[in-house]
Protein backbone atom coordinates (compact mmCIF):
# COMPACT_ATOMS: atom_id res chain seq x y z
CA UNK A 1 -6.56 6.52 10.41
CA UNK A 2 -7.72 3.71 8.32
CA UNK A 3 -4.14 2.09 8.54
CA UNK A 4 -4.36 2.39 12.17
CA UNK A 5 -7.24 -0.12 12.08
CA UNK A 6 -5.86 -2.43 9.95
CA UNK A 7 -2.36 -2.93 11.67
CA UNK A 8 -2.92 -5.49 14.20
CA UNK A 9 0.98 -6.40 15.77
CA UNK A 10 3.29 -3.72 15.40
CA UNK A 11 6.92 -4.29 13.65
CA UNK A 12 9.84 -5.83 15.39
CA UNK A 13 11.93 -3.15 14.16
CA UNK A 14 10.63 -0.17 15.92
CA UNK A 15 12.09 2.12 13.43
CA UNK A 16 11.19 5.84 12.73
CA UNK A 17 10.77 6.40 9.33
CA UNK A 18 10.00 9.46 6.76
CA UNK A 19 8.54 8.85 3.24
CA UNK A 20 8.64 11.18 0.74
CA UNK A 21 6.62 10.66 -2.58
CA UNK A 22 6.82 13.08 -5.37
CA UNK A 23 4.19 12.78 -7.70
CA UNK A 24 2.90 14.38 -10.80
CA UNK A 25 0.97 16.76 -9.26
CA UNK A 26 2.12 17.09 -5.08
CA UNK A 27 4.80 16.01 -3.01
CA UNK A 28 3.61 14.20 -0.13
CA UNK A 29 5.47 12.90 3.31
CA UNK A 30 4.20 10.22 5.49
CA UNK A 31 6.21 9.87 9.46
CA UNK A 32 5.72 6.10 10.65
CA UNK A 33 6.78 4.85 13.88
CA UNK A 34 6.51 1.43 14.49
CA UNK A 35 4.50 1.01 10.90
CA UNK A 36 1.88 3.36 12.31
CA UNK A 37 1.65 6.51 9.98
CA UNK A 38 1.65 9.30 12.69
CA UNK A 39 1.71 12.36 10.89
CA UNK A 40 1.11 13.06 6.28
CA UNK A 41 1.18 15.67 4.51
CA UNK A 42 0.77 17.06 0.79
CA UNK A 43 0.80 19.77 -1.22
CA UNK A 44 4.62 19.92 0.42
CA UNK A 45 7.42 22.62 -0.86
CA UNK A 46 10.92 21.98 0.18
CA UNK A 47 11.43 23.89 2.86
CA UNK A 48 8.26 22.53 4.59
CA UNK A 49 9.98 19.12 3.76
CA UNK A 50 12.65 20.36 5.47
CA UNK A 51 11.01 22.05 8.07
CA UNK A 52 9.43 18.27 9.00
CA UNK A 53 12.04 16.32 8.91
CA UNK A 54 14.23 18.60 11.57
CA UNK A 55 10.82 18.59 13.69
CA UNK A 56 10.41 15.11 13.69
CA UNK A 57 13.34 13.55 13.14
CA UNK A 58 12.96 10.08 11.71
CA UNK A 59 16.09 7.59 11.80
CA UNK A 60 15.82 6.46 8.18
CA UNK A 61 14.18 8.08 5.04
CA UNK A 62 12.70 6.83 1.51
CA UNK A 63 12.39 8.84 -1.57
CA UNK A 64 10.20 7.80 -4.69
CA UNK A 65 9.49 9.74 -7.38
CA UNK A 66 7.53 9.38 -10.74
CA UNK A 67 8.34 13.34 -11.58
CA UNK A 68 11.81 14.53 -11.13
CA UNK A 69 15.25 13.01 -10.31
CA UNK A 70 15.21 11.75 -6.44
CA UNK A 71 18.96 12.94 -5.94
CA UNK A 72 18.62 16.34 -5.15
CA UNK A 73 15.84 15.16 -2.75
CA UNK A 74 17.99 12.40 -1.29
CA UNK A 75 21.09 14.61 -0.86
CA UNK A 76 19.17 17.35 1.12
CA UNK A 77 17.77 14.02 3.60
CA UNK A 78 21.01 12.49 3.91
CA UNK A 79 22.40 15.98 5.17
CA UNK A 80 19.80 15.53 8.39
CA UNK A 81 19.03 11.97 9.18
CA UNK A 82 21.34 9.68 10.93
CA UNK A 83 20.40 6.59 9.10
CA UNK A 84 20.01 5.25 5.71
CA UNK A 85 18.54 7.44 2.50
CA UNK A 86 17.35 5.15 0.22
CA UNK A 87 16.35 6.11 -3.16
CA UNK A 88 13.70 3.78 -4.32
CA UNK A 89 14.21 2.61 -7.95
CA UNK A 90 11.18 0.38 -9.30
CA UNK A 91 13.84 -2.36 -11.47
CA UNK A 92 16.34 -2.44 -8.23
CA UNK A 93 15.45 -2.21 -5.20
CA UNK A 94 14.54 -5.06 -3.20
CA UNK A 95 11.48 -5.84 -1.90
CA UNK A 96 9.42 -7.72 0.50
CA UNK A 97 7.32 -8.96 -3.17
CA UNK A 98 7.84 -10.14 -6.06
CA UNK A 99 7.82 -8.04 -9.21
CA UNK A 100 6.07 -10.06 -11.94
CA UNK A 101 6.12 -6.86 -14.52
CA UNK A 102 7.55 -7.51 -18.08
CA UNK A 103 9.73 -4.00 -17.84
CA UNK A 104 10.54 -2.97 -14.61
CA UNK A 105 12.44 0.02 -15.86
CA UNK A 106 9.31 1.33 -17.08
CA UNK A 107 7.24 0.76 -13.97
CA UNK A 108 6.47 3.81 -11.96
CA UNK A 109 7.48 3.51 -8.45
CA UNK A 110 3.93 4.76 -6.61
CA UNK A 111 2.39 1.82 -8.51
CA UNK A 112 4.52 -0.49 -6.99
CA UNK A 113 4.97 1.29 -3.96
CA UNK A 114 1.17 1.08 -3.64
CA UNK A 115 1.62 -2.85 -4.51
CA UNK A 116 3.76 -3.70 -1.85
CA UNK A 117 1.07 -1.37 1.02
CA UNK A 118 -1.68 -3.14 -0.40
CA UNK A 119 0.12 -6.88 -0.30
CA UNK A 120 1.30 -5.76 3.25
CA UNK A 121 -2.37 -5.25 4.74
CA UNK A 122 -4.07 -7.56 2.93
CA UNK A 123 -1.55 -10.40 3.25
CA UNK A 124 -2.13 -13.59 1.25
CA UNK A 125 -5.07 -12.61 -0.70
CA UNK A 126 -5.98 -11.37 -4.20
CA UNK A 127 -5.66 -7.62 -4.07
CA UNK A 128 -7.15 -5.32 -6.85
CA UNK A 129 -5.27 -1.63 -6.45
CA UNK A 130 -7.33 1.21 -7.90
CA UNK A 131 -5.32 4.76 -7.38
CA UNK A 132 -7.08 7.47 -8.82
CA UNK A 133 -4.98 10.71 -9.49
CA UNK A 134 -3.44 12.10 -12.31
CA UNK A 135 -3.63 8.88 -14.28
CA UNK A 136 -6.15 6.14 -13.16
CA UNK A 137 -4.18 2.82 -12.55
CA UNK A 138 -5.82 -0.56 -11.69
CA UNK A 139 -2.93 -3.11 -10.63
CA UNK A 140 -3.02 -6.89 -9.27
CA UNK A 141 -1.25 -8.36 -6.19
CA UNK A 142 -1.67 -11.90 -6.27
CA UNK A 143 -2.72 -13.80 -2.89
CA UNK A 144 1.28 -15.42 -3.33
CA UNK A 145 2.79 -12.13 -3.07
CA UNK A 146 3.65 -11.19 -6.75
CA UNK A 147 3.07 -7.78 -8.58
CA UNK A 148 1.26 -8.74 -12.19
CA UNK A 149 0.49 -5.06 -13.46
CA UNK A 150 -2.42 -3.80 -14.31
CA UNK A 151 -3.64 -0.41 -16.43
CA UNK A 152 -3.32 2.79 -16.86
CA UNK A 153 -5.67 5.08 -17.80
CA UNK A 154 -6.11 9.34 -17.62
CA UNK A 155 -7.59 10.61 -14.71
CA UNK A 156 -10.26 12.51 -14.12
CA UNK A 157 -9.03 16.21 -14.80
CA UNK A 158 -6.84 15.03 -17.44
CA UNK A 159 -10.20 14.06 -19.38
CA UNK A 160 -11.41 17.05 -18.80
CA UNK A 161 -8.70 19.07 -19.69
CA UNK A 162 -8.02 16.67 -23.14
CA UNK A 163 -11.71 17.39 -24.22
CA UNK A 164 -10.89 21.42 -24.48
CA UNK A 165 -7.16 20.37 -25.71
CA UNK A 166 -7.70 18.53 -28.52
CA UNK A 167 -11.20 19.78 -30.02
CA UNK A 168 -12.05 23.58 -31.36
CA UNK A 169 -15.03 23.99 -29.58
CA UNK A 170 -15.79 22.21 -26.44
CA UNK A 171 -15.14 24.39 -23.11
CA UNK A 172 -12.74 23.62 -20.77
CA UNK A 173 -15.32 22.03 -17.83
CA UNK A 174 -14.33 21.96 -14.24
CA UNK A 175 -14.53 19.21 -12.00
CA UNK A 176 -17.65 19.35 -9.45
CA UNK A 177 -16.53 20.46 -6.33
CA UNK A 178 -18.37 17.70 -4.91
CA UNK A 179 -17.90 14.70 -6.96
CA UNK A 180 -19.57 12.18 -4.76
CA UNK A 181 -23.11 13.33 -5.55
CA UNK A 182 -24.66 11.48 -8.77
CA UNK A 183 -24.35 12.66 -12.07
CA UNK A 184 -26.86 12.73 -14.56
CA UNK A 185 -26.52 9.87 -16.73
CA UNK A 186 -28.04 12.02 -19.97
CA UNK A 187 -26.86 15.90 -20.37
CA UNK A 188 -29.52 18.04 -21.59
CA UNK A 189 -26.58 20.57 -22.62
CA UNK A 190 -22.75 20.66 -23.39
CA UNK A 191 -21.43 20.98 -19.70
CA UNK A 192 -23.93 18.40 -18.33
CA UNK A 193 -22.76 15.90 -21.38
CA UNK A 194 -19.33 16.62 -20.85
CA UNK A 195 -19.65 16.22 -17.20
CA UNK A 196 -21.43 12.53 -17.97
CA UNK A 197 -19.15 11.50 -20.40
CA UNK A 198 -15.87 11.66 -17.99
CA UNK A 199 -17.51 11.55 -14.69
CA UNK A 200 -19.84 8.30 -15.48
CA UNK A 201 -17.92 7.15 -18.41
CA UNK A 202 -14.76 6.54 -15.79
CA UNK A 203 -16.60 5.27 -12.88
CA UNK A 204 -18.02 2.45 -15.60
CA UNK A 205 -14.53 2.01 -16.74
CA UNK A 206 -13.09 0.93 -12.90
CA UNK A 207 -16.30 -1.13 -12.69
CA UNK A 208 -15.61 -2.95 -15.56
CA UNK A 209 -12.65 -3.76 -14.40
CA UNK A 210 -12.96 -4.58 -11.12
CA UNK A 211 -16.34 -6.50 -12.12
CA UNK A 212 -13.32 -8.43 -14.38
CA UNK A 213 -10.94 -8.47 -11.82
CA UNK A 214 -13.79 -9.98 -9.15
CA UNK A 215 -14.24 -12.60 -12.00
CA UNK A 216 -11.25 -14.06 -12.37
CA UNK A 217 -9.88 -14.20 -8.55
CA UNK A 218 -12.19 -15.24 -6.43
CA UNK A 219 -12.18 -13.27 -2.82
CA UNK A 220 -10.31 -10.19 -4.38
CA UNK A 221 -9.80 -7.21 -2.10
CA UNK A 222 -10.31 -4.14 -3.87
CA UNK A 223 -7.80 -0.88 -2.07
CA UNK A 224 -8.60 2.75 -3.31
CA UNK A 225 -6.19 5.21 -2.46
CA UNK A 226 -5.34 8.81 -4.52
CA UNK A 227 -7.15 11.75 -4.45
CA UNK A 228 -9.82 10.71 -6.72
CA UNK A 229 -10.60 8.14 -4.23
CA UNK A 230 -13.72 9.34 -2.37
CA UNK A 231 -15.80 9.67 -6.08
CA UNK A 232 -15.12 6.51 -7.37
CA UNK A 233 -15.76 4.90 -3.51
CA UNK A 234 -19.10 6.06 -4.26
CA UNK A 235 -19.88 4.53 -7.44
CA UNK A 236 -18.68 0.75 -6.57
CA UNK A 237 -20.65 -2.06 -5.26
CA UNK A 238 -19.26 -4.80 -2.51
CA UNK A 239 -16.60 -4.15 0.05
CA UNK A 240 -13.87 -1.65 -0.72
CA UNK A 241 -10.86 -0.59 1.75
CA UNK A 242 -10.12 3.19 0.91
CA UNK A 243 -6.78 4.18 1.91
CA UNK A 244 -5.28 7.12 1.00
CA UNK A 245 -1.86 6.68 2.77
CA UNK A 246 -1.21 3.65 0.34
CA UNK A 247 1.92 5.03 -1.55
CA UNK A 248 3.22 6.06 1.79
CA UNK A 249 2.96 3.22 3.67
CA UNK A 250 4.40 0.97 0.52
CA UNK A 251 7.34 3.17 0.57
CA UNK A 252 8.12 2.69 4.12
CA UNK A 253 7.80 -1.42 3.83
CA UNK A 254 10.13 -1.25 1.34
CA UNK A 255 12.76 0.69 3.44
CA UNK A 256 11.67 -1.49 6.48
CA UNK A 257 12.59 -4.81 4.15
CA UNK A 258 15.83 -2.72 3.25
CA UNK A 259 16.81 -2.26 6.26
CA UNK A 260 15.97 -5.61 8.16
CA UNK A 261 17.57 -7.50 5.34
């Protein structure tokens, strides 16, 4: 995995840990031993949540969610691990950065989840976080370790889907099954112009801003991660680190600084 290449030492802790991320949209897991993610998965129900964490058996456990309450989640965890459950909660929790955002109550916790991954691998340098799934967000890690914020924005299918909501005529159009290949810039009919208008109208948006971004901090790192990741990889120019393990791995630096600490 990318991470794998990017994690030179591993951690003094030598700790065996299980993410869990509940999103929007999936639930995903991520099982790190010595800060190396071994084995991910998404698209998770319960049980198969369950089913992992009996089969692996991690010492300690994280739990983020931007979707539903974490205790139910937590509860069923702290029922099977040894260790520590930690709920992560965006305005409390400590960790290993600094959290620079105006209303940390508000912030969801895979933005800053994804922060802290990003400022982890990419340690003392500008870092530009672009995770494209349900919502598009474009965030800022500082090279001195502190979480600015950044934008959000909807993502791809939302756009899609809010075209055919809130009009009386246009069709509901499907993403392209393969959205890495080019799409025409000018539609010679509805679906083609609909197509252009959220397909190239949101790869010009991240553009803009990391062409922004680039602009004011010199030597910025740009990270894509989400499952959006691969179409708008595609569509930027200069050197881009796509890692689509980024929420995970954030989540499990947090519970390492938790647990070190």
């Amino acid at each position: 995995m990318f991470v794998d290449q990017l994690v030179s030492t591993l951690s003094a802790y030598r700790l065996r840990t299980f993410s869990l991320d509940i999103g929007n949209t999936a639930v995903k897991y991520g099982y790190f031993q010595d800060d190396v993610l071994v084995e991910s998965a998404t698209h998770q129900t319960p049980d198969q949540v369950r089913a992992a964490v009996q089969r692996l058996q991690p010492e300690h456990a994280i739990v983020a969610s931007v979707a539903e309450p974490t205790a139910t989640w937590a509860t069923e965890l702290c029922d099977t691990l040894p260790g520590l459950v930690l709920e992560f909660v965006p305005a409390s929790t400590p960790l290993p950065i600094q959290n620079g955002y105006a209303t940390p109550h508000t912030l969801g916790a895979d933005r800053l989840a994804a922060a802290v991954g990003a400022a982890w691998l990419l340690h003392g340098r500008n870092v530009m976080i672009i995770d494209a799934g349900t919502a598009i967000k474009c965030d800022l890690v500082d090279a001195n370790g502190v979480f600015r914020g950044g934008s959000i924005s909807p993502g791809l299918a939302m756009r899609f889907q809010a075209l055919h909501t809130f009009t009386g005529r246009l069709p509901l159009v499907e993403r392209p099954a393969n959205l890495v290949t080019p799409i025409a810039f000018t539609g010679d009919n509805t679906l083609s112009a609909i197509q252009s208008g959220v397909l190239n109208g949101a790869a010009a948006e991240v553009r803009g801003f990391v062409e922004e971004y680039r602009a004011q901090y010199p030597g910025l790192a740009v990270v894509l991660a989400g499952g959006d990741a691969a179409f708008f990889h595609a569509r930027l120019k200069g050197s881009i680190f796509v890692i689509p393990e980024l929420v995970l791995l954030g989540l499990h630096r947090i519970l390492v600084h938790h647990v070190s600490t």
